[in-house]
N, C-alpha and C. Protein backbone atom coordinates (compact mmCIF):
# COMPACT_ATOMS: atom_id res chain seq x y z
N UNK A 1 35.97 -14.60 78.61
CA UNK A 1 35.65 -13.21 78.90
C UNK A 1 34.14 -13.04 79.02
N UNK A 2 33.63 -11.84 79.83
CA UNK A 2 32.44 -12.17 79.63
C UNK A 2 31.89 -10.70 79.00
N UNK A 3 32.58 -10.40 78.27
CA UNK A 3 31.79 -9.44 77.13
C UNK A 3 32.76 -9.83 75.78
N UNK A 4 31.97 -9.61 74.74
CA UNK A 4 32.54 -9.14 73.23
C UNK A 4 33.67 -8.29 72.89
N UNK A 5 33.44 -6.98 73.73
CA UNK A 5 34.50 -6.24 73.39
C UNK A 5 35.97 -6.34 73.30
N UNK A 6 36.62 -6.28 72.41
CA UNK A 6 37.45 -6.64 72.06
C UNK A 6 38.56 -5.28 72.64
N UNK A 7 39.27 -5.47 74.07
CA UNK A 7 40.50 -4.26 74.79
C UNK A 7 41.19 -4.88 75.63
N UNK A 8 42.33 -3.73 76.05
CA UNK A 8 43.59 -4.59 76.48
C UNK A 8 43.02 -4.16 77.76
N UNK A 9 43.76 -4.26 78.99
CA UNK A 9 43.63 -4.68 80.84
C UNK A 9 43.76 -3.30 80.59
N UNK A 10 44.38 -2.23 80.29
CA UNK A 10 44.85 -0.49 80.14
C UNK A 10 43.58 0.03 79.88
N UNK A 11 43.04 -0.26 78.67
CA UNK A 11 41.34 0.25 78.30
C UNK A 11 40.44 -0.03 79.50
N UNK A 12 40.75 -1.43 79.50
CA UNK A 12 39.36 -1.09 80.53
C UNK A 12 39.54 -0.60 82.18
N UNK A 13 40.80 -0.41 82.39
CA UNK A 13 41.24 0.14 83.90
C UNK A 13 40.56 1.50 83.67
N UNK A 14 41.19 2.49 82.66
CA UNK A 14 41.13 3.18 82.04
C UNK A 14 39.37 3.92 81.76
N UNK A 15 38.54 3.23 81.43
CA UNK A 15 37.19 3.15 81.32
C UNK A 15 36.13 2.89 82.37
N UNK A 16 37.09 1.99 83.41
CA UNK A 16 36.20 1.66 84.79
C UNK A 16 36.85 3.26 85.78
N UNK A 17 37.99 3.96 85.66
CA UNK A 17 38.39 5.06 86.26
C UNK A 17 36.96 5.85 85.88
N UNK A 18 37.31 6.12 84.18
CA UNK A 18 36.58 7.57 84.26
C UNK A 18 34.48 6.96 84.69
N UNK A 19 33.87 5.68 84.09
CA UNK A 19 33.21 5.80 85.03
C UNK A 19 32.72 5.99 86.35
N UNK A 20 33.63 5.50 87.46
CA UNK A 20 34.00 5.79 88.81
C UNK A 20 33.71 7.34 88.76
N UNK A 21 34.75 8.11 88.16
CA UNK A 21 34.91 9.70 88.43
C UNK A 21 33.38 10.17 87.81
N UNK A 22 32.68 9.94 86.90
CA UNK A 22 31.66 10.18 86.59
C UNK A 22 30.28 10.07 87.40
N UNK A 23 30.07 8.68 87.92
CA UNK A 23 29.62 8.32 89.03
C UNK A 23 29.95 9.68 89.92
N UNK A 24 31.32 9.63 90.90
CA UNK A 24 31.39 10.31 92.18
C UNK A 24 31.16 11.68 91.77
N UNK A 25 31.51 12.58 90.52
CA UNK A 25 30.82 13.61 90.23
C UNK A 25 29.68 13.34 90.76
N UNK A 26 28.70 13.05 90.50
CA UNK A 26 27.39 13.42 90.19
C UNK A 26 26.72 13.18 91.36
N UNK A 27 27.68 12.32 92.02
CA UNK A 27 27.12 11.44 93.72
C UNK A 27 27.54 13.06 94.79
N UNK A 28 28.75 13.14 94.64
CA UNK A 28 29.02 14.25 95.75
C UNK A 28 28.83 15.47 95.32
N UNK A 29 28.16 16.14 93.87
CA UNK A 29 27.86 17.69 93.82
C UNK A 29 27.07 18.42 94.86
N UNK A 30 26.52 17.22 95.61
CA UNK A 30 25.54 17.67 96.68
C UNK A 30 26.00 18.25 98.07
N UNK A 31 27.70 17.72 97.96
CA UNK A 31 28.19 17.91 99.33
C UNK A 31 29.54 19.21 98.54
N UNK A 32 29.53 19.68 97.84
CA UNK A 32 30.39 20.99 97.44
C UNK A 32 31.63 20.34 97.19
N UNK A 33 31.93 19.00 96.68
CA UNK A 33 32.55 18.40 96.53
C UNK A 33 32.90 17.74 94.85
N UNK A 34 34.00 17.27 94.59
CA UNK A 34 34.33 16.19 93.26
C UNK A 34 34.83 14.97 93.23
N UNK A 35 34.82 14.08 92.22
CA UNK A 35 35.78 13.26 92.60
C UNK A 35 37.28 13.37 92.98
N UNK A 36 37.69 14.86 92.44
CA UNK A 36 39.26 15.27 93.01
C UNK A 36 39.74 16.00 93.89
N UNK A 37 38.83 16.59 94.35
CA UNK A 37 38.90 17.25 95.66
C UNK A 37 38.60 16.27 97.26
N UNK A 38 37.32 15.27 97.25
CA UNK A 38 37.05 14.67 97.86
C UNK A 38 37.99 13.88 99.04
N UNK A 39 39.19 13.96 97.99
CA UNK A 39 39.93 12.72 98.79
C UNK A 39 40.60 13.84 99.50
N UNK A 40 40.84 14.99 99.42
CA UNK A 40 41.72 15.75 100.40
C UNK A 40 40.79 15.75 101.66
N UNK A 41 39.68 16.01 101.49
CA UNK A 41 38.64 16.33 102.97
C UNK A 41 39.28 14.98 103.65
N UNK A 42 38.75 13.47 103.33
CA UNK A 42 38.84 12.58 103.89
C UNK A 42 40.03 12.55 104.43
N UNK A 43 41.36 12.53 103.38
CA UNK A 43 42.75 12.56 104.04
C UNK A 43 43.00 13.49 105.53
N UNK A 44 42.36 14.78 105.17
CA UNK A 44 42.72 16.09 106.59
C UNK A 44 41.71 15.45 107.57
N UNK A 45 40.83 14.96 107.17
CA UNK A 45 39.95 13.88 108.20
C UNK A 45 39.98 13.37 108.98
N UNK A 46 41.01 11.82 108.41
CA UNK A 46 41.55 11.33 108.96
C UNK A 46 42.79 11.52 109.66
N UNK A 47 43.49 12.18 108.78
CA UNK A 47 44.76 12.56 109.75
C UNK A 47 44.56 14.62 110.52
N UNK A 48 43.98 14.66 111.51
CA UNK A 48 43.29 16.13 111.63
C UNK A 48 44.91 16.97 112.40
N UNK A 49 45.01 18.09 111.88
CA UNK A 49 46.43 19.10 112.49
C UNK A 49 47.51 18.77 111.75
N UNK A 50 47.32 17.37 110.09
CA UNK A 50 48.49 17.18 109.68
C UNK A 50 48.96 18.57 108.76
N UNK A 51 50.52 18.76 108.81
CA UNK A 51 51.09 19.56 108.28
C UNK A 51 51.31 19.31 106.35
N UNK A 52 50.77 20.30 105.57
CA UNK A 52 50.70 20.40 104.29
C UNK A 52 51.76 19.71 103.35
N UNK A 53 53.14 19.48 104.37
CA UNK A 53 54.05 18.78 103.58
C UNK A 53 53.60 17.30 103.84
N UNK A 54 53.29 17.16 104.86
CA UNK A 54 53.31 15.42 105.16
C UNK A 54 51.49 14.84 104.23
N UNK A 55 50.60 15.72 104.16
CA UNK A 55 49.55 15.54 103.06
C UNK A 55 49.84 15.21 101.59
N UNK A 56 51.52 16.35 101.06
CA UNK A 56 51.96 15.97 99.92
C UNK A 56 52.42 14.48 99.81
N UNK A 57 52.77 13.76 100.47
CA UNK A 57 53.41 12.81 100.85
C UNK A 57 52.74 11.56 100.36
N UNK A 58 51.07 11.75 101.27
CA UNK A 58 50.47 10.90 101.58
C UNK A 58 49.56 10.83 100.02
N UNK A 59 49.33 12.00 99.89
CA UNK A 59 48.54 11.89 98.47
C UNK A 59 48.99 11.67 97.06
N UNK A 60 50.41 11.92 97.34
CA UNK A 60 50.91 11.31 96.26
C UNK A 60 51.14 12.05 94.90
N UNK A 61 50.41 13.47 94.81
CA UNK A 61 50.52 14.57 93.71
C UNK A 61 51.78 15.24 93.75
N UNK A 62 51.60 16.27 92.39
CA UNK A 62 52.20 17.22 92.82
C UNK A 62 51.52 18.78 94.11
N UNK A 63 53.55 18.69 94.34
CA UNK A 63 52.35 19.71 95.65
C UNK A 63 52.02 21.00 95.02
N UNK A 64 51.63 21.32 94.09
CA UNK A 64 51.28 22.87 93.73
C UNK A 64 49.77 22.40 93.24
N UNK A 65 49.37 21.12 92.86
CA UNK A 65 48.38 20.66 93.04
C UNK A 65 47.54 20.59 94.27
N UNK A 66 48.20 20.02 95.10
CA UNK A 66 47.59 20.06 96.75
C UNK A 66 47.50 21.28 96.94
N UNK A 67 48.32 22.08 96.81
CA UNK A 67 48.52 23.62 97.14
C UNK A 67 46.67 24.59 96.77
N UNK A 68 46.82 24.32 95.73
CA UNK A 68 45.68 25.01 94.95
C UNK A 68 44.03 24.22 95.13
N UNK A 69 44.12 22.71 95.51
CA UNK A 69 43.10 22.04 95.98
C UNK A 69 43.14 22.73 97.44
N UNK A 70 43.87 22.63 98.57
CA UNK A 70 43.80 23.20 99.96
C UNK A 70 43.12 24.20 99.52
N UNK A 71 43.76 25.33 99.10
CA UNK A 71 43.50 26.66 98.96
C UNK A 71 42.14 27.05 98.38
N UNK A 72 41.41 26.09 97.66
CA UNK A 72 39.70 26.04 96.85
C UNK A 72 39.05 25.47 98.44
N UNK A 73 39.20 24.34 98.88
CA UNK A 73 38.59 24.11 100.31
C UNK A 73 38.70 24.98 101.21
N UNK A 74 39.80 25.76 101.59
CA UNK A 74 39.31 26.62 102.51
C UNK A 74 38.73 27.48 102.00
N UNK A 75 38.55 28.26 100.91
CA UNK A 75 37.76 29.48 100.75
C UNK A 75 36.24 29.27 100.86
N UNK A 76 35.84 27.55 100.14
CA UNK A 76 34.97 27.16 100.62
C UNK A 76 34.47 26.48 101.93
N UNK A 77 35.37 26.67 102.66
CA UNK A 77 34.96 26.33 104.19
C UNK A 77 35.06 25.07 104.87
N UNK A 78 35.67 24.35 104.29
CA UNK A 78 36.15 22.56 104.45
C UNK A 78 37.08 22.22 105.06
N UNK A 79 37.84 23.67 105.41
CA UNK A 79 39.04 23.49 105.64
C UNK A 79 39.77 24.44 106.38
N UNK A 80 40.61 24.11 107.64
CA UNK A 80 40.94 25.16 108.81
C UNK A 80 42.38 24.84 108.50
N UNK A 81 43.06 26.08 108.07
CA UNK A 81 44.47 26.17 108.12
C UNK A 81 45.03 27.09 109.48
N UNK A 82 45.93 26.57 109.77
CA UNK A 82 46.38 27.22 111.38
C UNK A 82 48.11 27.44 111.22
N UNK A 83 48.89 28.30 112.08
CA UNK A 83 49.96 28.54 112.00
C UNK A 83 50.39 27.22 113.23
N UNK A 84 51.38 26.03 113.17
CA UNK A 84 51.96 25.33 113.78
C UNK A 84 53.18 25.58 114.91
N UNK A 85 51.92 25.45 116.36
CA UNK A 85 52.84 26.27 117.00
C UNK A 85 54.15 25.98 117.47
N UNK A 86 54.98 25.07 116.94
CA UNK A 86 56.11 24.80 117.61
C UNK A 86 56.97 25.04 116.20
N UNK A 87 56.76 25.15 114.95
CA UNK A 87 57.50 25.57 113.81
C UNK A 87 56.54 26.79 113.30
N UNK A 88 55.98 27.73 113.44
CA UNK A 88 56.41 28.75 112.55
C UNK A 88 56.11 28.69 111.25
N UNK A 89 57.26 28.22 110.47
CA UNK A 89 56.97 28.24 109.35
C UNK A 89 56.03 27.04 108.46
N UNK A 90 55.44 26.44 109.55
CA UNK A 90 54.73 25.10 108.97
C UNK A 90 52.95 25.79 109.14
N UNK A 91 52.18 25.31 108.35
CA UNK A 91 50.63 25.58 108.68
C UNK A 91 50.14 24.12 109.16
N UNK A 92 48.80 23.69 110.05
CA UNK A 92 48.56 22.41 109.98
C UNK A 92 47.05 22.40 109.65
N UNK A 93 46.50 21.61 108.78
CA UNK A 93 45.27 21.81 108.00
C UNK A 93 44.14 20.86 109.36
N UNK A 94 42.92 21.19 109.18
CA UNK A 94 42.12 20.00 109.72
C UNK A 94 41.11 21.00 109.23
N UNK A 95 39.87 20.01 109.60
CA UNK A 95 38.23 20.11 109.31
C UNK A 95 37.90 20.73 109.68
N UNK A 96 36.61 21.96 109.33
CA UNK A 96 35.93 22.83 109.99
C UNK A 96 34.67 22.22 110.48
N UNK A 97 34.10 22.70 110.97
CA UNK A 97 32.81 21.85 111.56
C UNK A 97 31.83 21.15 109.96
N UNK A 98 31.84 22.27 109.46
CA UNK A 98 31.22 22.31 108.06
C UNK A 98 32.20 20.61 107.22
N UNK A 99 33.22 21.01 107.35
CA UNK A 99 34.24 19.98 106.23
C UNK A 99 33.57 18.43 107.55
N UNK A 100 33.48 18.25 109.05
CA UNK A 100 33.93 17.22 109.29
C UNK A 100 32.25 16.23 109.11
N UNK A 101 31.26 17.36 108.86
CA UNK A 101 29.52 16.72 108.51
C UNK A 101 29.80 16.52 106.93
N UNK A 102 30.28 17.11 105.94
CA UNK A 102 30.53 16.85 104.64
C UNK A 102 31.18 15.43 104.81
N UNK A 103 32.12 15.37 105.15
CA UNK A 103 33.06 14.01 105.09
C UNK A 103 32.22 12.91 105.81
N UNK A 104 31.60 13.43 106.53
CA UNK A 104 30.50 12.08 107.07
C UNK A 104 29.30 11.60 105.84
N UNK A 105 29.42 12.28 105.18
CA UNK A 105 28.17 12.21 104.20
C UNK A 105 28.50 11.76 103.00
N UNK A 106 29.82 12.07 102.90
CA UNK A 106 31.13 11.78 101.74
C UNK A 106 30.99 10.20 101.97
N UNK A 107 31.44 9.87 103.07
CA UNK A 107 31.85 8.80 103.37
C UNK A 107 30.71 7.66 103.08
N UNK A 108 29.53 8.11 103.74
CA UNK A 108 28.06 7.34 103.07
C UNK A 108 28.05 7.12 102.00
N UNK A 109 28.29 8.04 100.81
CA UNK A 109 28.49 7.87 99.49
C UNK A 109 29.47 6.72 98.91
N UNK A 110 30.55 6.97 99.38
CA UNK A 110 31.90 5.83 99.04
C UNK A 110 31.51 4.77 99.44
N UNK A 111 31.24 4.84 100.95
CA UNK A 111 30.31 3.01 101.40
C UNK A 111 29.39 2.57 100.17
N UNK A 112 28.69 3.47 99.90
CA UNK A 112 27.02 2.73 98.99
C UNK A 112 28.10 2.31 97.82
N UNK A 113 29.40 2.91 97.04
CA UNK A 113 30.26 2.87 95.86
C UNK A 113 30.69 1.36 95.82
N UNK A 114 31.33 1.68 97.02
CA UNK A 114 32.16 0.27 97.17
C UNK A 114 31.47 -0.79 97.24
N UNK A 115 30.39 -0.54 98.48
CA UNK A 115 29.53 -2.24 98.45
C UNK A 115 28.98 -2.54 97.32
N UNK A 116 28.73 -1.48 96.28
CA UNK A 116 28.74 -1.75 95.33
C UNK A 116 29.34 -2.58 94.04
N UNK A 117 30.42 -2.06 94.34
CA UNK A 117 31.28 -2.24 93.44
C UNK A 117 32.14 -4.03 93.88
N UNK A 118 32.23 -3.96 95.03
CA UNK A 118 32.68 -5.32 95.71
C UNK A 118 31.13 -6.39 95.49
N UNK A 119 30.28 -6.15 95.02
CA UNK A 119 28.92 -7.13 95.10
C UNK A 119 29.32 -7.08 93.87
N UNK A 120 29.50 -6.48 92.30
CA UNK A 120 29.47 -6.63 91.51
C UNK A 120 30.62 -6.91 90.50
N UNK A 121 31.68 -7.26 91.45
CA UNK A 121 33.15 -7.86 90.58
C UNK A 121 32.98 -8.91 90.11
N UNK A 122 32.62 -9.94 90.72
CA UNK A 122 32.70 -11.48 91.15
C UNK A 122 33.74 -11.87 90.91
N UNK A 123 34.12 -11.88 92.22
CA UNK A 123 35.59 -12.19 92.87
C UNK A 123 36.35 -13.52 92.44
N UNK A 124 35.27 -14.48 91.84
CA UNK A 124 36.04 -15.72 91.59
C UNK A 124 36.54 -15.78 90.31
N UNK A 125 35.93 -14.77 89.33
CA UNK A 125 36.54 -14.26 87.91
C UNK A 125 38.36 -14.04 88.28
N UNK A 126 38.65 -14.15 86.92
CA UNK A 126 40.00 -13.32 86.81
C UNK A 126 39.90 -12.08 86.81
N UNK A 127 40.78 -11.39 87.12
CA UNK A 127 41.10 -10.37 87.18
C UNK A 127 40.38 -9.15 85.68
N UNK A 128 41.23 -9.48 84.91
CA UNK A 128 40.18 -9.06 84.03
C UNK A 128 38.89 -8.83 83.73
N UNK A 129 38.18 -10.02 84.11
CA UNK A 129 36.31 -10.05 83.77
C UNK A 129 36.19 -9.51 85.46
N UNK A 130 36.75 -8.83 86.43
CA UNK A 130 36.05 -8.39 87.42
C UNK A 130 36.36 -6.89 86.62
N UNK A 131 37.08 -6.92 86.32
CA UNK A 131 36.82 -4.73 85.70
C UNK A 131 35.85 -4.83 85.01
N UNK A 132 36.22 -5.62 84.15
CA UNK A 132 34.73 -5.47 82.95
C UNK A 132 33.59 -5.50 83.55
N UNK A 133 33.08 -6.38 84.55
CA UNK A 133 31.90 -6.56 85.10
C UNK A 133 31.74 -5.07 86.12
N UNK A 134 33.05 -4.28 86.51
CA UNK A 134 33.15 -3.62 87.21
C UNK A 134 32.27 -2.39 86.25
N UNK A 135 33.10 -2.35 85.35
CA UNK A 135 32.91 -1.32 84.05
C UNK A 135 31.11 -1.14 84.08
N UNK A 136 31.14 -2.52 83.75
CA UNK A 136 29.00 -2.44 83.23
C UNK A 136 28.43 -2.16 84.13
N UNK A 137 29.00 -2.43 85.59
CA UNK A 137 28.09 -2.76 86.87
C UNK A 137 27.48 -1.06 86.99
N UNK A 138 28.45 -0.47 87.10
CA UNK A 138 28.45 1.23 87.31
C UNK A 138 27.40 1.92 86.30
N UNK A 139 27.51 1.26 85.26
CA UNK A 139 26.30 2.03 84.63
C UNK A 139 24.92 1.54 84.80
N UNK A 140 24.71 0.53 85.96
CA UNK A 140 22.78 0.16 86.67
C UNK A 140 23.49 1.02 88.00
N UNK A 141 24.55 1.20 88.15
CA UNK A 141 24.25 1.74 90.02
C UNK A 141 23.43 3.70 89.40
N UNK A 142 22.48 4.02 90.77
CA UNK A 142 21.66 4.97 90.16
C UNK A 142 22.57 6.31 91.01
């Protein structure tokens, strides 16, 4: 191993999460963004006119969760809800001009995360000593 600490593969998954979320706090407050909101911009992003059920799908929550995340982005402007014109009763979400320069800037952020985070596993470790190294690495990234 290559630390002392004495935890199971759960702790430190567990510990490399909430640093991650701590990190992307503090990285995207600049773009009106969190670490839990973030991923909806990118998702309506990438998939632009998708319908609110097929987002539940993809993201994997509950939808009264998605529901209430959509509903905080558009009031803040990230987010264009439209009536779907061939159903009616469907809305289809995509980017406002505002949400699709945020997500470009979002996205800069996650690049600098990751190359980060992929330079500082060392991949030829087990599995284990790459979280841990993952874990420490995050607290020199600035």
């Amino acid at each position: 191993m290559t630390t002392q600490e004495p935890a199971d593969l759960v702790q430190q998954v567990a510990e490399l999460n909430y640093a991650i979320v701590k990190w992307l706090n503090t990285n995207l407050k600049a773009f009106g963004v969190t670490a839990t909101n973030y991923f909806y911009v990118m998702k309506i992003g990438a998939h632009p006119g998708i319908v609110q059920n097929q987002l539940n799908t993809i993201i994997k929550v509950n939808p009264s969760t998605v529901t209430r995340a959509i509903n905080h982005l558009i009031e803040d402007g990230f987010i264009i809800k439209e009536a779907d014109p061939d159903d009616h009763r469907a809305t289809r979400l995509r980017l406002s001009q505002m949400g699709e320069t945020r997500a470009s800037q979002i996205t800069t952020v996650l690049d600098r995360l990751n190359g980060y985070l992929l330079d500082s596993a060392g991949q030829s470790l087990p599995p284990y000593d790459q979280i841990l190294n993952l874990r420490h690495a995050l607290a020199g990234i600035d």
